[in-house]
C-alpha atoms as a PDB file:
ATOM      1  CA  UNK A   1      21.370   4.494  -8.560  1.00  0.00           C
ATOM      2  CA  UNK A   2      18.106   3.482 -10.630  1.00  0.00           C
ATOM      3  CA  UNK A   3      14.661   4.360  -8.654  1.00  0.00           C
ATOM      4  CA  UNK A   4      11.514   2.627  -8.649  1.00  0.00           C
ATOM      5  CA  UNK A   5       8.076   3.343  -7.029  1.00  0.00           C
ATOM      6  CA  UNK A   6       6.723  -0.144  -6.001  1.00  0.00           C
ATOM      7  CA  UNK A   7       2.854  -0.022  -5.442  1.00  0.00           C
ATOM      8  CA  UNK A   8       1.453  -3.042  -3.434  1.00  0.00           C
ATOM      9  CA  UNK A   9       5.271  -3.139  -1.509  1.00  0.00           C
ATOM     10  CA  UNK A  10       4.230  -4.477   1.609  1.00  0.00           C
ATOM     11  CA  UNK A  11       2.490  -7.593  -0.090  1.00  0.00           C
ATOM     12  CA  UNK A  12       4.016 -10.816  -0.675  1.00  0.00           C
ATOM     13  CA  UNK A  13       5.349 -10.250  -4.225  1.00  0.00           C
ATOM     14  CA  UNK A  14       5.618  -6.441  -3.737  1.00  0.00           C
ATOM     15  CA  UNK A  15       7.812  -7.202  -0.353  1.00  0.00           C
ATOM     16  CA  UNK A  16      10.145  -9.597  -2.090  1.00  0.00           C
ATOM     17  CA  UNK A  17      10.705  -7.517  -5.423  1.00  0.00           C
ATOM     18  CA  UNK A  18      11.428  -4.468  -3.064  1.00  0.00           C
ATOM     19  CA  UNK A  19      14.286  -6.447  -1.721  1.00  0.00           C
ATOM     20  CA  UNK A  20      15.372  -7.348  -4.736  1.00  0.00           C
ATOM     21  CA  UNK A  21      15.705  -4.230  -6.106  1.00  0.00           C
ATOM     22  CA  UNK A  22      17.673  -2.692  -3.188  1.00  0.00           C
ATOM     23  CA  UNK A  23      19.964  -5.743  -3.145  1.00  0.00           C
ATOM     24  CA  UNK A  24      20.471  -4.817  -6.574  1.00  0.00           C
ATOM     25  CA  UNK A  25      21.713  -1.293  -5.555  1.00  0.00           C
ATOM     26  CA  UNK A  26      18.167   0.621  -6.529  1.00  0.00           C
ATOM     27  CA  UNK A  27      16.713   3.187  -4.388  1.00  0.00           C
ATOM     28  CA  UNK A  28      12.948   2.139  -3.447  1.00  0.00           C
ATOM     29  CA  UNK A  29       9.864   3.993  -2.664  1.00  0.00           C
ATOM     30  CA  UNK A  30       7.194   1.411  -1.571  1.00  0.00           C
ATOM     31  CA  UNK A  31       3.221   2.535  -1.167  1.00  0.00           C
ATOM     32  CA  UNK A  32       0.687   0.040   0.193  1.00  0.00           C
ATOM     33  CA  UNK A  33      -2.329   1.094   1.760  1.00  0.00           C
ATOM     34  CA  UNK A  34      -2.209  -2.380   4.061  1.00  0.00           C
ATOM     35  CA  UNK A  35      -5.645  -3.435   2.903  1.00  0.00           C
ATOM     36  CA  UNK A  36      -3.489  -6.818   2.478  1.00  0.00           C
ATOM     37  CA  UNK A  37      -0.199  -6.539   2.463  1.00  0.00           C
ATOM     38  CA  UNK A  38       1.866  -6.372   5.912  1.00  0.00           C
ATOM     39  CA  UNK A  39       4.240  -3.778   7.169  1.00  0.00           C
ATOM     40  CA  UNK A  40       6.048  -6.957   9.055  1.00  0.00           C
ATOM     41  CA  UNK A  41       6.779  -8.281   5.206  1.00  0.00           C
ATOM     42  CA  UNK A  42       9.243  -4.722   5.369  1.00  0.00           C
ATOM     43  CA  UNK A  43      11.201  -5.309   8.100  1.00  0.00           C
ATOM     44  CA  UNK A  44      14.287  -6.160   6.206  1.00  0.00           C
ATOM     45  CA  UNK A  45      13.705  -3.783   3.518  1.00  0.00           C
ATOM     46  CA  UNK A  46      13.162  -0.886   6.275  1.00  0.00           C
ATOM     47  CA  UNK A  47      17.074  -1.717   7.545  1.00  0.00           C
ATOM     48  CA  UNK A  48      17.909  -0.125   4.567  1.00  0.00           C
ATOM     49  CA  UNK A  49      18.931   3.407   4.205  1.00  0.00           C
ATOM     50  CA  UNK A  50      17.686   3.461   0.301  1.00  0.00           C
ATOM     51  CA  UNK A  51      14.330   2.585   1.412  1.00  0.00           C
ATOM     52  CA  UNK A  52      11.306   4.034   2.064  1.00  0.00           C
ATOM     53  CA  UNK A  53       7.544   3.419   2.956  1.00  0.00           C
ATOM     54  CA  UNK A  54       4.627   5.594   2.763  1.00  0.00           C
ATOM     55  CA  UNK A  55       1.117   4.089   3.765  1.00  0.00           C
ATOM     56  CA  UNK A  56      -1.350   5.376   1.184  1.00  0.00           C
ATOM     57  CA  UNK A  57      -4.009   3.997  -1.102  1.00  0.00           C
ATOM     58  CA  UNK A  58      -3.221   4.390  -5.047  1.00  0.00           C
ATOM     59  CA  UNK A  59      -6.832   4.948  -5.557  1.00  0.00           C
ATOM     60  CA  UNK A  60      -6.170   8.528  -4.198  1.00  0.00           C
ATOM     61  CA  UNK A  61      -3.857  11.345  -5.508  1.00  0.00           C
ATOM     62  CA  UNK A  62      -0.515  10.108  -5.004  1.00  0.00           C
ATOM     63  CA  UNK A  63       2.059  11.678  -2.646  1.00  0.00           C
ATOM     64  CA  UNK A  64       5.376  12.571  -4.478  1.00  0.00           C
ATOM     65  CA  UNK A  65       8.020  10.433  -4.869  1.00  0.00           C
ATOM     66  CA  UNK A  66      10.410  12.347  -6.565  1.00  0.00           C
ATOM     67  CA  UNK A  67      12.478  11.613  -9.599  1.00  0.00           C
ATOM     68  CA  UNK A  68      11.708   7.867 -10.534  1.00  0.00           C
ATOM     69  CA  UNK A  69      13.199   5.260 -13.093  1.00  0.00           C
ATOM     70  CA  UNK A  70      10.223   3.004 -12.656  1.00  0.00           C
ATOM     71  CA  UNK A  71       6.634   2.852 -11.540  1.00  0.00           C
ATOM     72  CA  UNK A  72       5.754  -1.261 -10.762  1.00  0.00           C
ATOM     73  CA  UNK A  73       2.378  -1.449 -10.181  1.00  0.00           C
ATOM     74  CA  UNK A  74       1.568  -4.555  -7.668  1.00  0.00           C
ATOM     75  CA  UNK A  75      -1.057  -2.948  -5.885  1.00  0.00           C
ATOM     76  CA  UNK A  76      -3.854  -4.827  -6.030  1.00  0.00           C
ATOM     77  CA  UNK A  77      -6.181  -7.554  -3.255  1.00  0.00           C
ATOM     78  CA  UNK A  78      -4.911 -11.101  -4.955  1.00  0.00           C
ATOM     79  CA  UNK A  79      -6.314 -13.957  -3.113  1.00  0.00           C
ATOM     80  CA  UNK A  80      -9.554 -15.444  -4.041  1.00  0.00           C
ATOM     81  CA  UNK A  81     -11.125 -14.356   0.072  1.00  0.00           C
ATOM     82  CA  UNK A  82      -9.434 -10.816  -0.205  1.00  0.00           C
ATOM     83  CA  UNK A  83     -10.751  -9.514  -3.793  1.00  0.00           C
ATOM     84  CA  UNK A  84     -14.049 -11.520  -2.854  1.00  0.00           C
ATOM     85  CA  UNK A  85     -14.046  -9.458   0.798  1.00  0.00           C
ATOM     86  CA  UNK A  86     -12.809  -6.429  -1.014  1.00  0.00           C
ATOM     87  CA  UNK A  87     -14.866  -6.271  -4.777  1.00  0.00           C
ATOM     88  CA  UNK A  88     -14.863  -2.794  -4.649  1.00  0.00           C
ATOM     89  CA  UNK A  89     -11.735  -1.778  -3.829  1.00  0.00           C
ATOM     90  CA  UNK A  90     -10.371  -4.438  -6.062  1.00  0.00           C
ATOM     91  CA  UNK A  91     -12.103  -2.667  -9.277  1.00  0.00           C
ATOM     92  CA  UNK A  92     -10.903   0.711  -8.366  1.00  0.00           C
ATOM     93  CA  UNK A  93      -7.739   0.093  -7.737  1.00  0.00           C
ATOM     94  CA  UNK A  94      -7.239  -1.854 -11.108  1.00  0.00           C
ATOM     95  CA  UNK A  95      -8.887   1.454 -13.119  1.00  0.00           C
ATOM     96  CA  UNK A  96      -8.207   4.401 -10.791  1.00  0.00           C
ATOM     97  CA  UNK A  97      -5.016   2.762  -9.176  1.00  0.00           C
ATOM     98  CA  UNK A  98      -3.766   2.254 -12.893  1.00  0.00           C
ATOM     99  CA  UNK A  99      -4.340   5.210 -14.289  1.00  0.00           C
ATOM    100  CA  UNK A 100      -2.659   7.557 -10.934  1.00  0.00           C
ATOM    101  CA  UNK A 101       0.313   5.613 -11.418  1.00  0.00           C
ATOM    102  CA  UNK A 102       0.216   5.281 -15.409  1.00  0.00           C
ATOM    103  CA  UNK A 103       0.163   9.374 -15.108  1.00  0.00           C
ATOM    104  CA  UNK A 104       2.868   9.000 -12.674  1.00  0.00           C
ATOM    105  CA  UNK A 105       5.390   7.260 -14.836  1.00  0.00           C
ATOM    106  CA  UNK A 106       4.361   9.309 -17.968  1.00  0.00           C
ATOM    107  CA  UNK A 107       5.122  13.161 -16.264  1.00  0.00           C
ATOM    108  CA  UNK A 108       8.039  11.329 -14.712  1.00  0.00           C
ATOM    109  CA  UNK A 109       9.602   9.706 -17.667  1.00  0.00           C
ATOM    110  CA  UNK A 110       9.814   6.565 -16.158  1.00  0.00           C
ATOM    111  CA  UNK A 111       9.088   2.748 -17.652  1.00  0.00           C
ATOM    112  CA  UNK A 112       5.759   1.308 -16.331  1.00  0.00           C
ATOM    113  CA  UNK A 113       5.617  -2.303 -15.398  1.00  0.00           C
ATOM    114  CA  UNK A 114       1.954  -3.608 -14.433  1.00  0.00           C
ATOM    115  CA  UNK A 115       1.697  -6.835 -12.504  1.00  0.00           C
ATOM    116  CA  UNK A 116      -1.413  -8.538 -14.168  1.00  0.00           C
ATOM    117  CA  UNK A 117      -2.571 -12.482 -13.702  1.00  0.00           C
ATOM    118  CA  UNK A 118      -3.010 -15.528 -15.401  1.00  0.00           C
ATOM    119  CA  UNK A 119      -6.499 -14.508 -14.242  1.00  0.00           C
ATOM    120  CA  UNK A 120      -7.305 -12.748 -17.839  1.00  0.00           C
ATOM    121  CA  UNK A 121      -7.427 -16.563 -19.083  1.00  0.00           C
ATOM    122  CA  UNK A 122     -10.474 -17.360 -16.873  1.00  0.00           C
ATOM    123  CA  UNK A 123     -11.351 -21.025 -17.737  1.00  0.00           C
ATOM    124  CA  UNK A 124      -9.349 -21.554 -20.457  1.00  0.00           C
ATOM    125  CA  UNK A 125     -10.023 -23.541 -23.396  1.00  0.00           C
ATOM    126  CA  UNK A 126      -6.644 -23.055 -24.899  1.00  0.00           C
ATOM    127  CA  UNK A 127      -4.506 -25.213 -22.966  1.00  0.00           C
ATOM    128  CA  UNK A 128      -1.074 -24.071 -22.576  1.00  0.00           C
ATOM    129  CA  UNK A 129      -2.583 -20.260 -22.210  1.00  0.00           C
ATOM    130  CA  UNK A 130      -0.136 -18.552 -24.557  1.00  0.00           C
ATOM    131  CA  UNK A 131      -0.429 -14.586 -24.972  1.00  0.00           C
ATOM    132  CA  UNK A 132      -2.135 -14.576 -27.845  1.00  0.00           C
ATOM    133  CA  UNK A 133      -5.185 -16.329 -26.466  1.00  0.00           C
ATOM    134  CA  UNK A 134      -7.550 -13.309 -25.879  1.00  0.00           C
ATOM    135  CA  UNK A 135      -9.547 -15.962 -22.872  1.00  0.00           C
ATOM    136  CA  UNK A 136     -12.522 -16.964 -21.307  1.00  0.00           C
ATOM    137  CA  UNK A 137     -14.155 -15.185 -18.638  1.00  0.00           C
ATOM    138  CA  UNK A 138     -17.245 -14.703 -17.067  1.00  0.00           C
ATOM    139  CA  UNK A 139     -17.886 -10.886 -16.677  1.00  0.00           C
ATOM    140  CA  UNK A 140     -20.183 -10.925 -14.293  1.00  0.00           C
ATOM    141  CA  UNK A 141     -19.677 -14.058 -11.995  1.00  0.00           C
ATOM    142  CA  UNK A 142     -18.133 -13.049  -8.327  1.00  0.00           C
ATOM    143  CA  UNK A 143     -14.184 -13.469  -9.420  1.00  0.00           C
ATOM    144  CA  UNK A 144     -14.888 -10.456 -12.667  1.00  0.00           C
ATOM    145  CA  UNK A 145     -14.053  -7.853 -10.090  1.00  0.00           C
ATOM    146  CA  UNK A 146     -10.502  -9.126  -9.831  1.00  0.00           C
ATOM    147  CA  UNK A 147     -10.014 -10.892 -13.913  1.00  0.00           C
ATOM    148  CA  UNK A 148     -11.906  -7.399 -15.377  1.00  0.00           C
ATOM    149  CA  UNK A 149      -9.780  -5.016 -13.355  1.00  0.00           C
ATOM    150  CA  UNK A 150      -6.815  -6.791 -14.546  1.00  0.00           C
ATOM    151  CA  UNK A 151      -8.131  -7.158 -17.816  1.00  0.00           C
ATOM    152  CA  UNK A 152      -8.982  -3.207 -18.108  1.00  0.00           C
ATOM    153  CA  UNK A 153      -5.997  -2.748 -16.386  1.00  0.00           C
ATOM    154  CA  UNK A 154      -3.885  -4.579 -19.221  1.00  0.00           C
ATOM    155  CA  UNK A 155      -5.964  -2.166 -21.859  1.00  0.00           C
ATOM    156  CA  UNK A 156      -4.869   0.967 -20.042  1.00  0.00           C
ATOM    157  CA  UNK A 157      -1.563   0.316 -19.974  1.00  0.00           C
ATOM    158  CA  UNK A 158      -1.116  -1.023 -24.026  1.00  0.00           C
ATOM    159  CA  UNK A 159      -2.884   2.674 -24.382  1.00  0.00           C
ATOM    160  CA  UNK A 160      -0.487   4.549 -22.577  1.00  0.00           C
ATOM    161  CA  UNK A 161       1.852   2.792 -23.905  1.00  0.00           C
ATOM    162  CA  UNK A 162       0.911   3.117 -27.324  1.00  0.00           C
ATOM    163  CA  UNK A 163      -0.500   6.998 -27.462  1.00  0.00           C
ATOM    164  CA  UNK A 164       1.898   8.415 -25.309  1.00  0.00           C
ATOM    165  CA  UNK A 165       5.413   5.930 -26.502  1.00  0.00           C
ATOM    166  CA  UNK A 166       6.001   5.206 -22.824  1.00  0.00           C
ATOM    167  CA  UNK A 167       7.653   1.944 -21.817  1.00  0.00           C
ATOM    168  CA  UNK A 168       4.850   0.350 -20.402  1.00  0.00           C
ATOM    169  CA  UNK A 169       5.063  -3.426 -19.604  1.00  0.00           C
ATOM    170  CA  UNK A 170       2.350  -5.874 -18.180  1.00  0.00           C
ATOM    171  CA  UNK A 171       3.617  -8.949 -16.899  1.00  0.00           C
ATOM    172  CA  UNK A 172       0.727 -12.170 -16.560  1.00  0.00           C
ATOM    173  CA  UNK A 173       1.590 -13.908 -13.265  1.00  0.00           C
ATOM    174  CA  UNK A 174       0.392 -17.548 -12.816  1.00  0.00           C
ATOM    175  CA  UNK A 175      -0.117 -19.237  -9.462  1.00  0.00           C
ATOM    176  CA  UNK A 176       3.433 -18.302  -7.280  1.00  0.00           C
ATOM    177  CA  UNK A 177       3.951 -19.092  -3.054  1.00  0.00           C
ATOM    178  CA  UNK A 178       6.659 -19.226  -0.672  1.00  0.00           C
ATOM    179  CA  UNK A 179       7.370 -17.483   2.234  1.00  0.00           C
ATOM    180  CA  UNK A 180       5.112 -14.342   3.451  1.00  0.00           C
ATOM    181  CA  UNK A 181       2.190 -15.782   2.393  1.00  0.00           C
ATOM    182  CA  UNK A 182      -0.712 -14.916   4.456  1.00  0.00           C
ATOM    183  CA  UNK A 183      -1.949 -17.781   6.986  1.00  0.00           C
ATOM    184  CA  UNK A 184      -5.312 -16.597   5.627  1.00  0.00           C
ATOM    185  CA  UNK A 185      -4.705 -16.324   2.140  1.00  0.00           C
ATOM    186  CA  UNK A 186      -7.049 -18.780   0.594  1.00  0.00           C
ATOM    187  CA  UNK A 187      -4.922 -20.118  -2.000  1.00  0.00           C
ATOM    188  CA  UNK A 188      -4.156 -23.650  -2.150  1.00  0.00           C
ATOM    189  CA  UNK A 189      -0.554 -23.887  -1.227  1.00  0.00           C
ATOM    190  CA  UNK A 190      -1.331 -22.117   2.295  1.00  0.00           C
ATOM    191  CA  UNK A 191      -4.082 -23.749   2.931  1.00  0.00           C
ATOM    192  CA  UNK A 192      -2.893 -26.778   2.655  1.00  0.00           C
ATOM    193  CA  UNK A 193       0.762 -26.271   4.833  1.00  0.00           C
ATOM    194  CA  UNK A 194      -1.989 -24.222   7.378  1.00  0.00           C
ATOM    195  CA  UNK A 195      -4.385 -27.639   7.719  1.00  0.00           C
ATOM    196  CA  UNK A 196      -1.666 -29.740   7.506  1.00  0.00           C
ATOM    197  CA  UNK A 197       0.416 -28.079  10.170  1.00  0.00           C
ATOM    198  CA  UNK A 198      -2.029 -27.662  12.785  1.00  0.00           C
ATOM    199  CA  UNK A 199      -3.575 -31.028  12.124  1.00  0.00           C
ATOM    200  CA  UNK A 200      -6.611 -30.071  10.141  1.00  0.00           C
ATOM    201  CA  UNK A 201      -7.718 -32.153   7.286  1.00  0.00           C
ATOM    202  CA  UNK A 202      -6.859 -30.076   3.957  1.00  0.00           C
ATOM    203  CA  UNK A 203      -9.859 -29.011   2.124  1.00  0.00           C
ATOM    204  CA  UNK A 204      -9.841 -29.705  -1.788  1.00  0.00           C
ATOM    205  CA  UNK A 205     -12.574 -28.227  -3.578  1.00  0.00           C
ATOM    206  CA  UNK A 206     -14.335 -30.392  -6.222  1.00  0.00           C
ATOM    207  CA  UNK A 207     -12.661 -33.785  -7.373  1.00  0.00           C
ATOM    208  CA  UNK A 208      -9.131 -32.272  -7.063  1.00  0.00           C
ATOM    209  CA  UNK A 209      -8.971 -32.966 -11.066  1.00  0.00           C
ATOM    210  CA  UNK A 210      -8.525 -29.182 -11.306  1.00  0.00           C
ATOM    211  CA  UNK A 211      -4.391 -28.192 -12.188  1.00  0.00           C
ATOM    212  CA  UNK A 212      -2.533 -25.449 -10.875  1.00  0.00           C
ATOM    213  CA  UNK A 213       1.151 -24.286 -11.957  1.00  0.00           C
ATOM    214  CA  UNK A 214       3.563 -23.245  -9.026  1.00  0.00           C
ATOM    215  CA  UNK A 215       5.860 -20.774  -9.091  1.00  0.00           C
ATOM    216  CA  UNK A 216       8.353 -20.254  -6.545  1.00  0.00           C
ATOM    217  CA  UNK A 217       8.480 -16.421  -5.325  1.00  0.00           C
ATOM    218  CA  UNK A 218      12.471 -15.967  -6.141  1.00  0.00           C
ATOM    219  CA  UNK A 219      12.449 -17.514  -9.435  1.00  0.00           C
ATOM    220  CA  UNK A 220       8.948 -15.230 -10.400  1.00  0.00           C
ATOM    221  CA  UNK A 221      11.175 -12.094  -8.861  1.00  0.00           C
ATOM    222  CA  UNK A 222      14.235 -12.948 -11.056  1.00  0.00           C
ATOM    223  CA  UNK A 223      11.881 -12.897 -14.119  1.00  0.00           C
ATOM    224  CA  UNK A 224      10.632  -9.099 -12.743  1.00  0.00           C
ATOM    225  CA  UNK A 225      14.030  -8.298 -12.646  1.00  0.00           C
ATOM    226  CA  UNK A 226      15.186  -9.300 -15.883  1.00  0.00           C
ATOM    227  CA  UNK A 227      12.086  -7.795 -17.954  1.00  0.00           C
ATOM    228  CA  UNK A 228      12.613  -4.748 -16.938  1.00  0.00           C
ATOM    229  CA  UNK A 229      16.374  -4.461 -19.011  1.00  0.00           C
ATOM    230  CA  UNK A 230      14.696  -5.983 -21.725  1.00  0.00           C
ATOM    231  CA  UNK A 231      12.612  -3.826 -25.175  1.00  0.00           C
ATOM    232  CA  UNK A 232       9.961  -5.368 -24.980  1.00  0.00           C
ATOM    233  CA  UNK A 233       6.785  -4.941 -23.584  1.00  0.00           C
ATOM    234  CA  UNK A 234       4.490  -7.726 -23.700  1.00  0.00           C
ATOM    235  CA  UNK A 235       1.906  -9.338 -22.577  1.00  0.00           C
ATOM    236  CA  UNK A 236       4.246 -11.689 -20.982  1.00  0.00           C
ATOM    237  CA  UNK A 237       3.355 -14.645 -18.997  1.00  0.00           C
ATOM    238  CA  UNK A 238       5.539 -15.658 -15.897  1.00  0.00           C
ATOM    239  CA  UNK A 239       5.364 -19.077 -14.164  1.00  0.00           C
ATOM    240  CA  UNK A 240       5.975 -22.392 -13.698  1.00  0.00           C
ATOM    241  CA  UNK A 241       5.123 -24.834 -16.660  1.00  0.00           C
ATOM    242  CA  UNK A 242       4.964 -27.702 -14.673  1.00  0.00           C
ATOM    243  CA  UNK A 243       1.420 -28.230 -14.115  1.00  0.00           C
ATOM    244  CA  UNK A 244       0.056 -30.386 -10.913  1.00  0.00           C
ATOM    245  CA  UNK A 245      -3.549 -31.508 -10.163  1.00  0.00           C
ATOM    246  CA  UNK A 246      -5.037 -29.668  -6.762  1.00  0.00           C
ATOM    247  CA  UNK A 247      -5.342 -33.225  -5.075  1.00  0.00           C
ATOM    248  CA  UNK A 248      -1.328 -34.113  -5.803  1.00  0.00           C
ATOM    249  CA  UNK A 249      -0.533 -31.055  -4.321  1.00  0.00           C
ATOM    250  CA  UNK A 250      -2.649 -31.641  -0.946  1.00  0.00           C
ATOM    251  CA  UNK A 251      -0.745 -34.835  -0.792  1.00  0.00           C
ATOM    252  CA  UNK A 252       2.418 -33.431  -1.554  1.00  0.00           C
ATOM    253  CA  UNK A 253       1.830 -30.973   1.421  1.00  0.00           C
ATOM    254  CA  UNK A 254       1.489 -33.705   3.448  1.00  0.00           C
ATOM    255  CA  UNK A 255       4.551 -35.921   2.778  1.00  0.00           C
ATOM    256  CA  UNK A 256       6.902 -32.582   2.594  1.00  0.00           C
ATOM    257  CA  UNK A 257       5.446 -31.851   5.989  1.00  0.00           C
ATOM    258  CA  UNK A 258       5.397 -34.853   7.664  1.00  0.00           C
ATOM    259  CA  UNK A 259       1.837 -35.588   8.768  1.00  0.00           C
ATOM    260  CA  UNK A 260      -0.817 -37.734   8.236  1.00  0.00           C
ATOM    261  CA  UNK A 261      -2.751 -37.099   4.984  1.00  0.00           C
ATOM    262  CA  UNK A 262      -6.491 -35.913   5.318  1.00  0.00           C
ATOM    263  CA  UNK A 263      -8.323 -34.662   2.774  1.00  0.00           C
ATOM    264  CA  UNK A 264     -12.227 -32.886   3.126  1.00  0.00           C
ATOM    265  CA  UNK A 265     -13.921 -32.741  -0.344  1.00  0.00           C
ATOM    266  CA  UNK A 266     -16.013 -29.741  -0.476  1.00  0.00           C
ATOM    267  CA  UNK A 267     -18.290 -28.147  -3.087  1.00  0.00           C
ATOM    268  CA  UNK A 268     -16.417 -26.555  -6.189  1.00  0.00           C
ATOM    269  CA  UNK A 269     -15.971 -23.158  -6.402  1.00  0.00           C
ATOM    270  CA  UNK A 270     -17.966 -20.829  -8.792  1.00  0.00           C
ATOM    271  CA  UNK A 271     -15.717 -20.177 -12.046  1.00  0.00           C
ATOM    272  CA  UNK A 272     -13.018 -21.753 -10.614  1.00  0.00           C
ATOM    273  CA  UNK A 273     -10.308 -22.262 -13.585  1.00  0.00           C
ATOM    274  CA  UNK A 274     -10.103 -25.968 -14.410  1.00  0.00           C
ATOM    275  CA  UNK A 275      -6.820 -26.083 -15.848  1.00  0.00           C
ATOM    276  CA  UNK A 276      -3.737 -23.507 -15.385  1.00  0.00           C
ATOM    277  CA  UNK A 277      -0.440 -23.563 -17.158  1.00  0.00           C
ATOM    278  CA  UNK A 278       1.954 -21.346 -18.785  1.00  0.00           C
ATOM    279  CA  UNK A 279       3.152 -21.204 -22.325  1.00  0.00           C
ATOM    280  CA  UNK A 280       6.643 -19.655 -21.224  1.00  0.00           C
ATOM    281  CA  UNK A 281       8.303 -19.165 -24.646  1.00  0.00           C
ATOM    282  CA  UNK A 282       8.097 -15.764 -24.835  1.00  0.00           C
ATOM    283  CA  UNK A 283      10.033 -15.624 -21.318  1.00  0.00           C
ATOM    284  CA  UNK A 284      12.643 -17.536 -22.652  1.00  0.00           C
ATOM    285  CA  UNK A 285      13.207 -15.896 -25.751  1.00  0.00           C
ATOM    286  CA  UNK A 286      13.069 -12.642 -24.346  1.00  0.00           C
ATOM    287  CA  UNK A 287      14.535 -13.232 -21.113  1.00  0.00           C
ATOM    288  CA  UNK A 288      16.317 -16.388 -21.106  1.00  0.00           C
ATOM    289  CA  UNK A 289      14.382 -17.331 -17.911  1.00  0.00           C
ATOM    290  CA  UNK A 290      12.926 -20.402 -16.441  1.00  0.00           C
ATOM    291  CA  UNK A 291      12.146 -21.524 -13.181  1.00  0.00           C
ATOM    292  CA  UNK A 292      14.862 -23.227 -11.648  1.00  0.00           C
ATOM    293  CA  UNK A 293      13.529 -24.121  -7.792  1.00  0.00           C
ATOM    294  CA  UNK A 294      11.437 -27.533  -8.083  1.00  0.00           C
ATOM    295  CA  UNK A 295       8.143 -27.956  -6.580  1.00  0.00           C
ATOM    296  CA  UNK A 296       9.315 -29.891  -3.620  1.00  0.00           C
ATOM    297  CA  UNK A 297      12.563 -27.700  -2.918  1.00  0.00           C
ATOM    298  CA  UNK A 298      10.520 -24.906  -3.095  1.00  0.00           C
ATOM    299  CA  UNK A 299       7.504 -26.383  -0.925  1.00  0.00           C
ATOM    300  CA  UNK A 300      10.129 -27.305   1.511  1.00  0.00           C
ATOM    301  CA  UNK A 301      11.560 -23.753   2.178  1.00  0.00           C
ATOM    302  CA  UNK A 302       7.752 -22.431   2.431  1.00  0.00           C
ATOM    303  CA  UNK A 303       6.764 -25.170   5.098  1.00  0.00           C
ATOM    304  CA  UNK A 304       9.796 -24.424   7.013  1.00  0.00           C
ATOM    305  CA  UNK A 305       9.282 -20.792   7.362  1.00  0.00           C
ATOM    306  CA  UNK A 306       5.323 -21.333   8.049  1.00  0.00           C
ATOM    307  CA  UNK A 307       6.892 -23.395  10.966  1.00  0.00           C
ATOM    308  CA  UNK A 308       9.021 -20.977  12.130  1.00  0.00           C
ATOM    309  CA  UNK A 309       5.874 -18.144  11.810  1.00  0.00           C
ATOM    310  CA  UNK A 310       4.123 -20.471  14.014  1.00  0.00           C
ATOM    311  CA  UNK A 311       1.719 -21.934  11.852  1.00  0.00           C
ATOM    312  CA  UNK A 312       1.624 -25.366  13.391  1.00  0.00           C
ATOM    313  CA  UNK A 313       0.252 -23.486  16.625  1.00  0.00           C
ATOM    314  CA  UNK A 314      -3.527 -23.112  16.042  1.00  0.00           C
END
């Protein structure tokens, strides 16, 4: 069976690909030094005989994992509060984190797949970003620590890629939710099923004019899944073309979940991206993949298990 190493496993992408991979027959190796992710996003992945978790921080020299097929590299704080809580850790493990497990795959012969962000747009003034659109970011504002580490991250990996012939891959994932998300995450989608749950009013920062593109997890993990059969190597952007303002969504929230709708306008945030959507082109050409899970199917499921995780109770 094909093996992967799966940095970042116990996060909320890293959890579900892990899953996906050993439902797929793989054996998995999953490091996460719980900065942010959650052992309890595991559980059913540690059921599994081919399965197994080590708690350690990619940052530092990396216990073996034996013979590997693949290195995916999802290791990384994500949310606007964590990488803001976290700057430092956020830039080392995007350089050093990188590199340990870019040396990994190389003296193991295995493909590399890096999980970058629609982050390396920043505010973009090309609108569809495409991958050819080299972006617009602010190097030094707060949110750099998280769009340069990916950015230098990207770098690193074309270089290995390109000096050393591996099969390095970097993947640029827009705006995804559904279930596992962190009550305190900070994005918008749990935010808003958190307020709206427990009764809160849901807090939309600026006019709300702002767009966002949703992804839901599964289809994003299907895309993972099917790059990594495929030549080529990218920059390739995943996510959902379907672009929604900030203030729909809040009201969306509300009328999937059943509750009064309240929204507090609060200050915009600094550098916050005033548009977000994906040219997906290259994922259908190459991969022949599109979301298929609609906003409000997939905002359904992801209210439904908040519910059931007892988000409604505080």
């Amino acid at each position: 069976m094909p093996k992967a190493l799966v940095t970042g496993g116990a996060g909320f992408l890293g959890s579900h690909l892990c899953e996906r991979l050993l439902a797929d027959g793989w054996e998995v190796v999953a490091y996460d030094s719980l900065l942010t992710g959650r052992r309890a996003n595991l559980a059913a992945a540690e059921r599994e005989p081919a399965f197994t978790f080590v708690e350690h921080d990619v940052t530092l020299e990396l216990p073996d994992p034996g013979p590997l097929d693949w290195v995916l590299h999802f290791a990384s704080p994500a949310s606007p509060p964590d990488y803001l809580d976290h700057p430092i850790e956020t830039l080392r493990v995007g350089a050093l984190g990188t590199m340990r497990t870019l040396e990994l795959a190389r003296d193991r012969g295995a493909g590399f797949l890096l999980a970058s962000t629609s982050e390396v747009y920043g505010d973009p003034s090309v609108h569809p970003q495409v991958e050819t659109y080299w972006g617009n970011v602010n190097p030094v504002g707060p949110r750099s620590v998280y769009d340069e580490s990916k950015r230098y991250a990207e770098a690193l990996t074309m270089a290995y890629g390109r000096t050393y012939g591996m099969n390095a891959k970097v993947v640029r994932i827009f705006n995804t939710y559904g279930p596992r998300m962190r009550i305190d995450d900070g994005r918008a989608v749990p935010n808003f099923v958190a307020q709206s749950l427990s009764g809160r009013p849901m807090s939309v920062y600026g006019d709300g004019s702002q767009t966002r593109s949703l992804c839901y997890v599964d289809d994003l993990v299907e895309g993972f899944r099917r790059y990594l059969d495929v030549a080529e190597v990218g920059p390739m952007n995943l996510g959902n073309p379907e672009e929604v303002t900030i203030l729909h969504l809040a009201e969306l929230v509300a009328e999937m979940a059943e509750v009064p709708k309240q929204i507090e306008f609060l200050p915009a945030l600094v550098d916050d991206p005033t548009v977000r959507c994906p040219d997906i082109t290259l994922a259908g050409r190459w991969l022949g993949w599109r979301p298929s899970v609609s906003l409000r199917d997939g905002l359904r499921r992801t209210i439904e298990w908040a519910r059931d995780a007892g988000w409604g109770n505080g």
